[in-house]
N, C-alpha and C. Protein backbone atom coordinates (compact mmCIF):
# COMPACT_ATOMS: atom_id res chain seq x y z
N UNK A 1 -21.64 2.28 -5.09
CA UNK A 1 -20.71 1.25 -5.52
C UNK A 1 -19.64 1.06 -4.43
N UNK A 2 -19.36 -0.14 -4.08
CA UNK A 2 -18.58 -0.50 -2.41
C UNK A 2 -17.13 -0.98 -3.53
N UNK A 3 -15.96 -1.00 -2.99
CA UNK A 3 -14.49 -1.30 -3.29
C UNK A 3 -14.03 -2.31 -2.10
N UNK A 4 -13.86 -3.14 -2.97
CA UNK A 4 -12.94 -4.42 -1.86
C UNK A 4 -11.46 -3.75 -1.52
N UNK A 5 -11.51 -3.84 -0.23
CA UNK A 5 -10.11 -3.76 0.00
C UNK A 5 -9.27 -4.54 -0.31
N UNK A 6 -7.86 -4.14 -1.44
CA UNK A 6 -6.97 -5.17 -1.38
C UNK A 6 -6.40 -6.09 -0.47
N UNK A 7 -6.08 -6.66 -0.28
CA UNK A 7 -5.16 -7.20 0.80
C UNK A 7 -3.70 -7.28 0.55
N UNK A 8 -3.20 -6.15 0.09
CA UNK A 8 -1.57 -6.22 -0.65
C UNK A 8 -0.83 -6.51 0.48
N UNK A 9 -1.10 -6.31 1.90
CA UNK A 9 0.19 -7.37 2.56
C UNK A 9 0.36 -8.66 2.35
N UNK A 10 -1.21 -9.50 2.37
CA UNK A 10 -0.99 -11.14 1.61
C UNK A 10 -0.24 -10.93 0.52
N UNK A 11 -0.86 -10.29 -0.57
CA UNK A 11 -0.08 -10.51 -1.88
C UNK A 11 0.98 -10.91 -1.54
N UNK A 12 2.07 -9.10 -1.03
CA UNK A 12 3.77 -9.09 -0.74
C UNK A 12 3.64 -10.50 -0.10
N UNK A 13 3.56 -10.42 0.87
CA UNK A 13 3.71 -12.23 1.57
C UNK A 13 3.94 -12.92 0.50
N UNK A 14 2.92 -13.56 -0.03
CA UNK A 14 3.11 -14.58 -0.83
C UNK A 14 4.13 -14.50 -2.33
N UNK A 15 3.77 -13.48 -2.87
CA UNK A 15 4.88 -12.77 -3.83
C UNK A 15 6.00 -13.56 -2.86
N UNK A 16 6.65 -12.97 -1.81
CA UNK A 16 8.16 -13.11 -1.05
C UNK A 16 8.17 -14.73 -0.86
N UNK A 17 6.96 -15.34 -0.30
CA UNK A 17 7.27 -16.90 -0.54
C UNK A 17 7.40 -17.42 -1.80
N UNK A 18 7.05 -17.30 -2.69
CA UNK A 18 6.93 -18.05 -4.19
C UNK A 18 8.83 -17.57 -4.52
N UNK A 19 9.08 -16.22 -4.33
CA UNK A 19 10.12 -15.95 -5.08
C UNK A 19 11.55 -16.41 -4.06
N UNK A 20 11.30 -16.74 -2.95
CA UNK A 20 12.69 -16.94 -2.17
C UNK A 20 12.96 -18.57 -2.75
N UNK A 21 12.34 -19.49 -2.85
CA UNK A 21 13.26 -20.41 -3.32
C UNK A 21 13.26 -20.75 -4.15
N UNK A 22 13.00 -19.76 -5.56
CA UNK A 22 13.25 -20.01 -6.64
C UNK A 22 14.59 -18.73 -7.07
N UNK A 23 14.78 -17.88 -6.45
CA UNK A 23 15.95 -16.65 -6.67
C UNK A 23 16.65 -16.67 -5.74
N UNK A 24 16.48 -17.81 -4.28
CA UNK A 24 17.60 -17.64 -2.98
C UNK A 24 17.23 -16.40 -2.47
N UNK A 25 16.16 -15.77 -2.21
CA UNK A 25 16.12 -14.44 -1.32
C UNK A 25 15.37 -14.95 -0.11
N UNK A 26 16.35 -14.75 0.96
CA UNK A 26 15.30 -14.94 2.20
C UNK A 26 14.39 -13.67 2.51
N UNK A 27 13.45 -14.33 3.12
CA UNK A 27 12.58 -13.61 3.26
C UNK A 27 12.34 -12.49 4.48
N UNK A 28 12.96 -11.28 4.08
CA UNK A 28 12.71 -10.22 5.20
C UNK A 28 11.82 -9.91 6.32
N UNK A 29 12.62 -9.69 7.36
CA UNK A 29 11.65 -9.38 8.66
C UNK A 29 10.35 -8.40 8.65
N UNK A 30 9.43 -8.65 8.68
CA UNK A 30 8.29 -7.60 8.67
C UNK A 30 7.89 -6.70 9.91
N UNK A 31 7.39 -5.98 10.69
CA UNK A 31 6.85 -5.53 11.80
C UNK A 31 5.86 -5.89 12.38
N UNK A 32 4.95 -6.00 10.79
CA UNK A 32 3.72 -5.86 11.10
C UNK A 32 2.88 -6.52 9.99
N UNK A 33 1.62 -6.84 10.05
CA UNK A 33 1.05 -7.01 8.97
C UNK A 33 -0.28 -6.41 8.71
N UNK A 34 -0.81 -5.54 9.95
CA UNK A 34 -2.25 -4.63 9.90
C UNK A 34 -1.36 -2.71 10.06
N UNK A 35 -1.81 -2.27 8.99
CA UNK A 35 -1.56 -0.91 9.05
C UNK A 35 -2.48 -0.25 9.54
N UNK A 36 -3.66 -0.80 9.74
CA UNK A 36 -4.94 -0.17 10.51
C UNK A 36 -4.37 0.37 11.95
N UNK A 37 -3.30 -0.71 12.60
CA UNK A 37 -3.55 -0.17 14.30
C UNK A 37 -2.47 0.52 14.37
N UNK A 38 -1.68 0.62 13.24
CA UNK A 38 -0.55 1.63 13.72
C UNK A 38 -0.60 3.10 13.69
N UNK A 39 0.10 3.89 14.56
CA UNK A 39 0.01 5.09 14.32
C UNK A 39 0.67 5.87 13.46
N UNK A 40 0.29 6.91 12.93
CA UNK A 40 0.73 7.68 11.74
C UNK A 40 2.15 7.85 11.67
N UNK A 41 2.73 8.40 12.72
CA UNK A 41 4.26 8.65 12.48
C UNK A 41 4.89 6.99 12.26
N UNK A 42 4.72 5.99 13.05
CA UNK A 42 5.25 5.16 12.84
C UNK A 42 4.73 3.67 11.61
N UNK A 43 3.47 4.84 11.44
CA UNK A 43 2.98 3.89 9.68
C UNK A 43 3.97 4.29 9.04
N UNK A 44 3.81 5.42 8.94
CA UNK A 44 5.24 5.89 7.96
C UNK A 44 6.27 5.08 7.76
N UNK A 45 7.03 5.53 9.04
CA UNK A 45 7.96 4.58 9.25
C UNK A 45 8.18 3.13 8.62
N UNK A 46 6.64 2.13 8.96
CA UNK A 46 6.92 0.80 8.60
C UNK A 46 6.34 0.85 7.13
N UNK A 47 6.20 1.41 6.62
CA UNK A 47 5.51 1.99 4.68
C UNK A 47 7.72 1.89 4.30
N UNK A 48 8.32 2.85 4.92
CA UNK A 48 9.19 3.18 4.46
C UNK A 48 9.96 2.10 4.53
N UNK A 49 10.27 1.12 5.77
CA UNK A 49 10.93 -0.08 6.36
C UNK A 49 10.45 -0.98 5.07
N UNK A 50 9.13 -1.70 4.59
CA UNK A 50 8.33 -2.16 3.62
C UNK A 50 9.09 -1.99 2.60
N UNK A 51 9.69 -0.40 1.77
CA UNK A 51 10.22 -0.23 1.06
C UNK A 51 11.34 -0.53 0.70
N UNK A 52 11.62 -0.29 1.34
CA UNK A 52 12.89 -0.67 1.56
C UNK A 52 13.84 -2.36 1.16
N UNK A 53 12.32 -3.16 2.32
CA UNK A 53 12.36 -4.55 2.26
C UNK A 53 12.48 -4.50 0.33
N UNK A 54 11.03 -4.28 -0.20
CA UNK A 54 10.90 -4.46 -1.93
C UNK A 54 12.14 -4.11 -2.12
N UNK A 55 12.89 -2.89 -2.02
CA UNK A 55 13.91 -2.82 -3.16
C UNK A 55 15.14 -3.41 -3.09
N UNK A 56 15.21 -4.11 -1.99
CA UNK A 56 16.31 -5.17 -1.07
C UNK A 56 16.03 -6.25 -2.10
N UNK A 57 14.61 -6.82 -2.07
CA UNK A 57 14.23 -7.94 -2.59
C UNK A 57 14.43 -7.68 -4.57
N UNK A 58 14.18 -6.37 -5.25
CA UNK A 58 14.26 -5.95 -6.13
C UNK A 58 15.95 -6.10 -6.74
N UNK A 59 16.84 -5.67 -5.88
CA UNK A 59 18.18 -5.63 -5.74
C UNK A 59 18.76 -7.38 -5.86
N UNK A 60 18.65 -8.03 -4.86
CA UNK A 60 19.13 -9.13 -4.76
C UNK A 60 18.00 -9.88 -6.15
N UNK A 61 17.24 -10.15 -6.19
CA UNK A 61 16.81 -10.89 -7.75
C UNK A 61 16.15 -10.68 -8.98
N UNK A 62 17.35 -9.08 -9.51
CA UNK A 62 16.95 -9.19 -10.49
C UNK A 62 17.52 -9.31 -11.61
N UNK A 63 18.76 -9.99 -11.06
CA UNK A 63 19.67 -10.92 -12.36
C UNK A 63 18.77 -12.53 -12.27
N UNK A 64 18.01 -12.80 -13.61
CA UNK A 64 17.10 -13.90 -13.62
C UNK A 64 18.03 -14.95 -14.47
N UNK A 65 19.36 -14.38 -14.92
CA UNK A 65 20.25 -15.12 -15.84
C UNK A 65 20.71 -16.05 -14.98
N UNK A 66 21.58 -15.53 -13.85
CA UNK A 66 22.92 -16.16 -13.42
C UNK A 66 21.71 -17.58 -11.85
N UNK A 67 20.76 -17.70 -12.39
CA UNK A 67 20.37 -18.44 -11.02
C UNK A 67 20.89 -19.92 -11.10
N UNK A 68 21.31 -20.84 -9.98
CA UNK A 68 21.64 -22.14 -10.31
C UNK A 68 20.47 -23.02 -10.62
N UNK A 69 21.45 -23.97 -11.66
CA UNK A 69 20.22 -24.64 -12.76
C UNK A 69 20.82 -26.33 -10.78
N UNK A 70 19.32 -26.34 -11.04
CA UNK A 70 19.49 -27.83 -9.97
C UNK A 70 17.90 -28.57 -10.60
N UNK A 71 18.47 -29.79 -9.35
CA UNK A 71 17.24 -30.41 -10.11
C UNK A 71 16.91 -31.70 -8.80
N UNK A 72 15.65 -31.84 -8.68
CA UNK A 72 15.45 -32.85 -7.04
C UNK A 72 15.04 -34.23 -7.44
N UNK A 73 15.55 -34.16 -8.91
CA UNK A 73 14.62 -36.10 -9.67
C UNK A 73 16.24 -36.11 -9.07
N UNK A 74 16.74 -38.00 -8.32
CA UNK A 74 17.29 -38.24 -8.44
C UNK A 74 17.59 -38.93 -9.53
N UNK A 75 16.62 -40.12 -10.22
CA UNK A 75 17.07 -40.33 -11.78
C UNK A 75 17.18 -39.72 -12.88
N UNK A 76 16.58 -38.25 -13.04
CA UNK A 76 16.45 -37.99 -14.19
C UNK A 76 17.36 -36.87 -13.99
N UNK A 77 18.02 -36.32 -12.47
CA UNK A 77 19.18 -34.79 -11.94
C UNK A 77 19.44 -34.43 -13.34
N UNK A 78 20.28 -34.97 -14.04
CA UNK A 78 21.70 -35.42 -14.88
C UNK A 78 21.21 -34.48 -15.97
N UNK A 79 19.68 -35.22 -16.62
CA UNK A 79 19.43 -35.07 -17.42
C UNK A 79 18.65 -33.55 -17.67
N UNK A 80 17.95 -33.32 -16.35
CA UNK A 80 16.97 -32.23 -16.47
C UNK A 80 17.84 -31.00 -15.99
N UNK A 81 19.14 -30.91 -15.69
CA UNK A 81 20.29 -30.09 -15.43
C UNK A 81 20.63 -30.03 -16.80
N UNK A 82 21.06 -30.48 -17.64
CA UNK A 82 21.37 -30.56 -18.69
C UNK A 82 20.53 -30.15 -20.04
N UNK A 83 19.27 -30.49 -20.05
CA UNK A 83 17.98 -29.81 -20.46
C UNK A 83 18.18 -28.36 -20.18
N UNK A 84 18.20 -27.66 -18.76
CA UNK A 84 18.01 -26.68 -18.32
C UNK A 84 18.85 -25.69 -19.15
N UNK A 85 19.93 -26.30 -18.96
CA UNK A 85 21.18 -25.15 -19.58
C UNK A 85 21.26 -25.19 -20.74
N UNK A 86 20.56 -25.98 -21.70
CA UNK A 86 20.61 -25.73 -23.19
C UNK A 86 19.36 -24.35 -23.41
N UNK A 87 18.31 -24.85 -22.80
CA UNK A 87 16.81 -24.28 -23.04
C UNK A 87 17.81 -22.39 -22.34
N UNK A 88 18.64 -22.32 -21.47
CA UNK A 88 19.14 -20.92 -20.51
C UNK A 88 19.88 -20.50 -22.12
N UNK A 89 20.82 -21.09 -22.64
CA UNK A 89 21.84 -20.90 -23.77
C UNK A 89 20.82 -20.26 -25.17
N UNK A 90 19.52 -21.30 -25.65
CA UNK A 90 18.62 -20.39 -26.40
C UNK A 90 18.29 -19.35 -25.79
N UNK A 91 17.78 -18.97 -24.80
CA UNK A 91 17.25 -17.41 -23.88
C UNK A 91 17.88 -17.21 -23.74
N UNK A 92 19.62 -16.78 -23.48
CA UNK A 92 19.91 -16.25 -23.76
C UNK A 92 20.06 -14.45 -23.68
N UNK A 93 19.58 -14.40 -25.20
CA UNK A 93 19.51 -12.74 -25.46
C UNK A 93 17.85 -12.21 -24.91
N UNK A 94 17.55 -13.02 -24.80
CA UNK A 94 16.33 -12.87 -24.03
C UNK A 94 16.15 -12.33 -22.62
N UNK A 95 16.95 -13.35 -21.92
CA UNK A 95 17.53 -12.94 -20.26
C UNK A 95 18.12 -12.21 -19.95
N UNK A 96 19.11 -11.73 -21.15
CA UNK A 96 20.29 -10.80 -20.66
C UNK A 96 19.52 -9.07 -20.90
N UNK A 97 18.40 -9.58 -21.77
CA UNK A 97 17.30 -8.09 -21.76
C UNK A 97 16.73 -7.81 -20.70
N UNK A 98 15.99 -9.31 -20.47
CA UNK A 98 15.55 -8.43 -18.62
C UNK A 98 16.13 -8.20 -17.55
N UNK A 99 17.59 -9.03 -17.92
CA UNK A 99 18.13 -8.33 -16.56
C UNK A 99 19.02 -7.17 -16.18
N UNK A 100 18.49 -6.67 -17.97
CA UNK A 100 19.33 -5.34 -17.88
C UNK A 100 17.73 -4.21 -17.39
N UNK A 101 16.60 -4.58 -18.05
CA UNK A 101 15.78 -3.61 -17.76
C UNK A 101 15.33 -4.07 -16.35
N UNK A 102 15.37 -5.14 -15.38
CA UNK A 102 15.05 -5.43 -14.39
C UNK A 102 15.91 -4.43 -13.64
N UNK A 103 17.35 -4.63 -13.81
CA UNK A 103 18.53 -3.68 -13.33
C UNK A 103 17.79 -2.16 -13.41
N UNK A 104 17.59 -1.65 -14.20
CA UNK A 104 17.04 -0.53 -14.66
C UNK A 104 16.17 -0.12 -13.77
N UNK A 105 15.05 -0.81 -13.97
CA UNK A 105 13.95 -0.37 -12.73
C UNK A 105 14.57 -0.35 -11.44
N UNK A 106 14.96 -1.17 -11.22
CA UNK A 106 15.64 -1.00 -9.67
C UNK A 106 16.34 -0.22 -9.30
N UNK A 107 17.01 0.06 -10.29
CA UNK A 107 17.87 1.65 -9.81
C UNK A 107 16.96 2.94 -10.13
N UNK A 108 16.26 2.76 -10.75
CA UNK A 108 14.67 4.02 -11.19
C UNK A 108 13.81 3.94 -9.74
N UNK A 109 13.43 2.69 -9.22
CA UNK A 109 13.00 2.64 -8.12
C UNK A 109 13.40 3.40 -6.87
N UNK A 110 14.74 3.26 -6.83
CA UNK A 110 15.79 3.06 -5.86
C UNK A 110 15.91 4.76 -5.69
N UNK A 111 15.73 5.09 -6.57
CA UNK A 111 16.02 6.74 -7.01
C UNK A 111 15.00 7.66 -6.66
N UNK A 112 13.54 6.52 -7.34
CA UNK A 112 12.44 7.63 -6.85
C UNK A 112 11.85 7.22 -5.27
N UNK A 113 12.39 6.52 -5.01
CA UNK A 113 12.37 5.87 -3.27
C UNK A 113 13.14 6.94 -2.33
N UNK A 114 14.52 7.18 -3.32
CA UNK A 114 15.20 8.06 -2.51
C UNK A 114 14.63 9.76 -2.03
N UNK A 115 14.15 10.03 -3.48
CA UNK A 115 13.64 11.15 -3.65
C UNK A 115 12.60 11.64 -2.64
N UNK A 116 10.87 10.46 -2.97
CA UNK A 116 10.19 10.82 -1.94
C UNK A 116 10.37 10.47 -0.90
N UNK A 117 11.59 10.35 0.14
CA UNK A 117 11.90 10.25 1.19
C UNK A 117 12.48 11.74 1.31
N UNK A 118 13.21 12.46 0.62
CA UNK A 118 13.73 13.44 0.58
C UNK A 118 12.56 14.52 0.41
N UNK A 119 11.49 14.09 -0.10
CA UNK A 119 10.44 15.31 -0.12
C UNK A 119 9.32 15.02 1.03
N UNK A 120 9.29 14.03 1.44
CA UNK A 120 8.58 13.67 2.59
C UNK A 120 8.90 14.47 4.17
N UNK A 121 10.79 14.63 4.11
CA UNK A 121 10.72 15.02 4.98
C UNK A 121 11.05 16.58 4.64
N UNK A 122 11.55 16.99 3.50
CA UNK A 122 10.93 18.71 3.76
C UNK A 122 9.37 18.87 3.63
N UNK A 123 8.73 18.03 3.17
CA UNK A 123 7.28 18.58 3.85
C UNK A 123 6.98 18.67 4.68
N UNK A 124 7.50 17.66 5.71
CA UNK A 124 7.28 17.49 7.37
C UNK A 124 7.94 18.97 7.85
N UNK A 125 9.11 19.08 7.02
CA UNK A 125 9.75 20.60 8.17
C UNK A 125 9.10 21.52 7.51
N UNK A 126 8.75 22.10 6.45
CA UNK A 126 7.86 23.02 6.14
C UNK A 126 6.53 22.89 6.85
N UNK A 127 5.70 22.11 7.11
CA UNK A 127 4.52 22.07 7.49
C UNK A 127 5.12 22.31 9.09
N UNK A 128 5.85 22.03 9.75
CA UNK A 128 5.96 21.88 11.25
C UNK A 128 6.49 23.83 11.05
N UNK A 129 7.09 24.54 10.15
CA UNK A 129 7.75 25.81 10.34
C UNK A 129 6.82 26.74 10.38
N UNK A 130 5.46 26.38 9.04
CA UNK A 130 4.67 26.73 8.86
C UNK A 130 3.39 26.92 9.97
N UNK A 131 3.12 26.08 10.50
CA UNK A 131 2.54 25.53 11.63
C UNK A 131 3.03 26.97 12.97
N UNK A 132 4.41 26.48 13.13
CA UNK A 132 4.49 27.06 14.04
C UNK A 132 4.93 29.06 13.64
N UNK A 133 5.22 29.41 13.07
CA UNK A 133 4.88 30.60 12.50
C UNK A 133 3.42 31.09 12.54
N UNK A 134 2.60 30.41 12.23
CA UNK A 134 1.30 31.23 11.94
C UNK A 134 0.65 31.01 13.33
N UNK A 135 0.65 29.81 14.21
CA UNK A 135 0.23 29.88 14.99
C UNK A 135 1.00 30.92 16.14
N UNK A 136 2.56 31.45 16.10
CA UNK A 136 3.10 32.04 17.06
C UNK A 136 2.41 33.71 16.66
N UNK A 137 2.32 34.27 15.51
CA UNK A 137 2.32 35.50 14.69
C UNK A 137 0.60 35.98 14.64
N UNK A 138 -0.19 34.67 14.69
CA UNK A 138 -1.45 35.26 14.38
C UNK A 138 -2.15 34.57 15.82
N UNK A 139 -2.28 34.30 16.69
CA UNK A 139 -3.05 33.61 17.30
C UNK A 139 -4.74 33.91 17.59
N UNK A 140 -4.94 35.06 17.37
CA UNK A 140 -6.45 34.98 17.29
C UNK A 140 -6.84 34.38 15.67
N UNK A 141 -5.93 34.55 14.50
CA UNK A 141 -6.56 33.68 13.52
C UNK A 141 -6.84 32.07 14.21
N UNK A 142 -6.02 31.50 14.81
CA UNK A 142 -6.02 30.27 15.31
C UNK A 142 -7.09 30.26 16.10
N UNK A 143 -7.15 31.05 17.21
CA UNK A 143 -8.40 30.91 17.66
C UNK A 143 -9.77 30.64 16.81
N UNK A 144 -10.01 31.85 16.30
CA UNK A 144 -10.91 31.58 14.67
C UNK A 144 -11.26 30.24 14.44
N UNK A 145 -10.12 29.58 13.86
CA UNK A 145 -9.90 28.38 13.40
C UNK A 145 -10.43 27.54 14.08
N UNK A 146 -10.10 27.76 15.28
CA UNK A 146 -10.84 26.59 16.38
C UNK A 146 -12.05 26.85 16.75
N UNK A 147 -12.54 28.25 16.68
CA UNK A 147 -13.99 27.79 17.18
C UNK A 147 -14.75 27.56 15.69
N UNK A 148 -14.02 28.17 14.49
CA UNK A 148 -14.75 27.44 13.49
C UNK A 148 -14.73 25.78 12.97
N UNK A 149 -13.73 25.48 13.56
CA UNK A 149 -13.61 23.43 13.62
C UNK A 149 -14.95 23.28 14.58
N UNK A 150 -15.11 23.73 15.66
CA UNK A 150 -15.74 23.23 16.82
C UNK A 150 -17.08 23.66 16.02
N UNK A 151 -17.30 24.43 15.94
CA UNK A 151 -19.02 24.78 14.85
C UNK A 151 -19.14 24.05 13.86
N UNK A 152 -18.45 23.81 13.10
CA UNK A 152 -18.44 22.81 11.72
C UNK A 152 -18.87 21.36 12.47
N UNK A 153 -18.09 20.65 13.46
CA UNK A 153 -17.98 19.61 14.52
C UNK A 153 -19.66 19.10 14.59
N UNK A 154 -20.35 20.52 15.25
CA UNK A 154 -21.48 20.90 16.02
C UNK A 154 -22.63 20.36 15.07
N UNK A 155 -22.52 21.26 13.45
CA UNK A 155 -23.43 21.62 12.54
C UNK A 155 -22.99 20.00 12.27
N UNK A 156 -21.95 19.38 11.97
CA UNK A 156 -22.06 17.84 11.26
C UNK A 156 -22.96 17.12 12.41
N UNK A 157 -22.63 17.14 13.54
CA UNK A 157 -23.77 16.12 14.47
C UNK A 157 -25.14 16.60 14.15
N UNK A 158 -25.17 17.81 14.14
CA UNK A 158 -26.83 18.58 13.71
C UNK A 158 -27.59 17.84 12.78
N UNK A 159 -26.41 17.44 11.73
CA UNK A 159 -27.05 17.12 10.59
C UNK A 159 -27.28 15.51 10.55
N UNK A 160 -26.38 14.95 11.24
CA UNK A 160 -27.09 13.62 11.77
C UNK A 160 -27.57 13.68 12.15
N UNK A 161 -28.21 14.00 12.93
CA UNK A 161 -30.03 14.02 13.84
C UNK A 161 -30.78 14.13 12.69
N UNK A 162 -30.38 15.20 12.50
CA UNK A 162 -31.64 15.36 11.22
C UNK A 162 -31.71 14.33 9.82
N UNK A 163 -30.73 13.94 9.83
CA UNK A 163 -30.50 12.56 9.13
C UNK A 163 -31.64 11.58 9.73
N UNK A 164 -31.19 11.19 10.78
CA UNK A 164 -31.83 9.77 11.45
C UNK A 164 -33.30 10.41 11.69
N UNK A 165 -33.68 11.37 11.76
CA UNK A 165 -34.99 11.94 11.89
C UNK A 165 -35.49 11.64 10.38
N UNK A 166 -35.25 12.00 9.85
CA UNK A 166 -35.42 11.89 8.26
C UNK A 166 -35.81 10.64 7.66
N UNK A 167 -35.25 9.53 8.30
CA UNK A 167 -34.65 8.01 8.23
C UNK A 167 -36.38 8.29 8.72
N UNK A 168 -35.89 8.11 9.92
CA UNK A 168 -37.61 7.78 10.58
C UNK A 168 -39.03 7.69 10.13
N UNK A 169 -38.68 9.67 9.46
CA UNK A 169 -39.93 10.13 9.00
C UNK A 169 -40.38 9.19 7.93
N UNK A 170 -39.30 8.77 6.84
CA UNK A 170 -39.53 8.11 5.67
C UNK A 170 -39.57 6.71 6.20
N UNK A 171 -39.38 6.03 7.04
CA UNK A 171 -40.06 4.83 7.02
C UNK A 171 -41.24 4.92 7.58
N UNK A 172 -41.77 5.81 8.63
CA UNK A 172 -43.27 6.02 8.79
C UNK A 172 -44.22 5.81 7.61
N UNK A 173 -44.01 7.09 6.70
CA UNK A 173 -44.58 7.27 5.73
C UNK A 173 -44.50 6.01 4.43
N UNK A 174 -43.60 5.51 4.68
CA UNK A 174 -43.82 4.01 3.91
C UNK A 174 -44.45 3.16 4.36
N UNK A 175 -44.24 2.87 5.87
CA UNK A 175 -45.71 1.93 6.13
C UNK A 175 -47.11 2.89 6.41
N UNK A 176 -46.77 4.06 5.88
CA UNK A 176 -48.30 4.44 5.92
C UNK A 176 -48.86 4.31 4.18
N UNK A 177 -48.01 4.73 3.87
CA UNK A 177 -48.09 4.80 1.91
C UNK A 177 -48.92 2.94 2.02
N UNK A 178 -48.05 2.13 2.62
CA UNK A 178 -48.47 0.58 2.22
C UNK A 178 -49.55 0.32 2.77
N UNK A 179 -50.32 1.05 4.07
CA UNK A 179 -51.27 0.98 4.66
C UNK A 179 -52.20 1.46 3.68
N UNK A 180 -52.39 2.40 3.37
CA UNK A 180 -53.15 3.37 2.47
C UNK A 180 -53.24 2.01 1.30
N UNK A 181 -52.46 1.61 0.45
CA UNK A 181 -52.67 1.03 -0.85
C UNK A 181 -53.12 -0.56 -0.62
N UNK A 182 -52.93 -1.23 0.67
CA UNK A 182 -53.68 -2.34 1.10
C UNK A 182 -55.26 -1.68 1.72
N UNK A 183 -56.08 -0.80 1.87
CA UNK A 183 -56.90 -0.37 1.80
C UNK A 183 -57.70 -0.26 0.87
N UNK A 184 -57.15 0.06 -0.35
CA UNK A 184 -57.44 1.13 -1.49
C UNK A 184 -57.47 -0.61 -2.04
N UNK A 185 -57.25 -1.62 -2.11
CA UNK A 185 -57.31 -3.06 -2.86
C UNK A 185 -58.54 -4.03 -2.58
């Protein structure tokens, strides 16, 4: 079973166009838009920059109450301004709910944004302390390590050969199987 790759940078894109001129948020500078060619330390980086952008964009519109009521009919401005703010006055208690739980998330966001940034980078210094401890304290384990990567390395190419050998053998034997049964007819 194959999985389509999302394309969640279009999405964000378009998400950020639909919502800037209907909430006034301009639309934040990006870096990039392929995470494929970047490199790890500085994927990070633009994952975190990304984040950042969302909760900027999260922050600035998510009071959905207070937006200005306008309108681009020049004959009908008057009227469909006026429409607007009766239909805002019924919603009301409606609006003032999401933009308290909109508020909400964003500061829940904002919090657990903060957090795994804060555990991101004591993992980085534990793994770099760790790292360098075992490799200063044990170095023939490390050695170990490396010639057992390099054998593991070895035995995976092994086993592709013998893969594509395999491949081979079984399509032989299928056009021999089909040879055999156009005979046998």
């Amino acid at each position: 079973m194959e999985y389509e790759e999302i394309p969640t940078q279009q999405i964000i894109h378009k998400l950020r166009q639909t919502l800037e001129p209907r909430i006034g948020i301009a639309e934040p500078p990006l870096l990039g838009t392929e995470n494929s060619a970047i490199p790890f330390g500085i994927a990070s980086l633009h994952a975190q920059n990304e984040d950042d952008e969302d909760i900027a964009l999260l922050k600035a519109g998510f009071d959905i109450y207070n937006i200005p009521i306008t309108s681009y009919q020049r004959r009908l401005g008057s009227a469909v301004i006026v429409v607007r703010k009766i239909v805002r006055k019924l919603l009301r208690p409606v609006l003032e709910r999401q933009v308290i739980y909109n508020f909400a998330n964003t500061r829940v966001v904002h919090t657990l944004s903060t957090q795994l940034q804060k555990l991101q980078e004591n993992q980085q210094t534990l793994f770099e302390k760790i790292e360098s401890e075992f490799s200063s304290e044990y170095p023939e384990v490390t050695a170990q390590l490396e010639t057992q990567q390099r054998a593991i390395a070895t035995f995976q190419s092994e086993i592709e050969q013998i893969k594509a050998v395999q491949q081979q053998h079984t399509a032989i034997l299928e056009k021999i199987t089909a040879q055999l049964l156009d005979r046998q007819k």
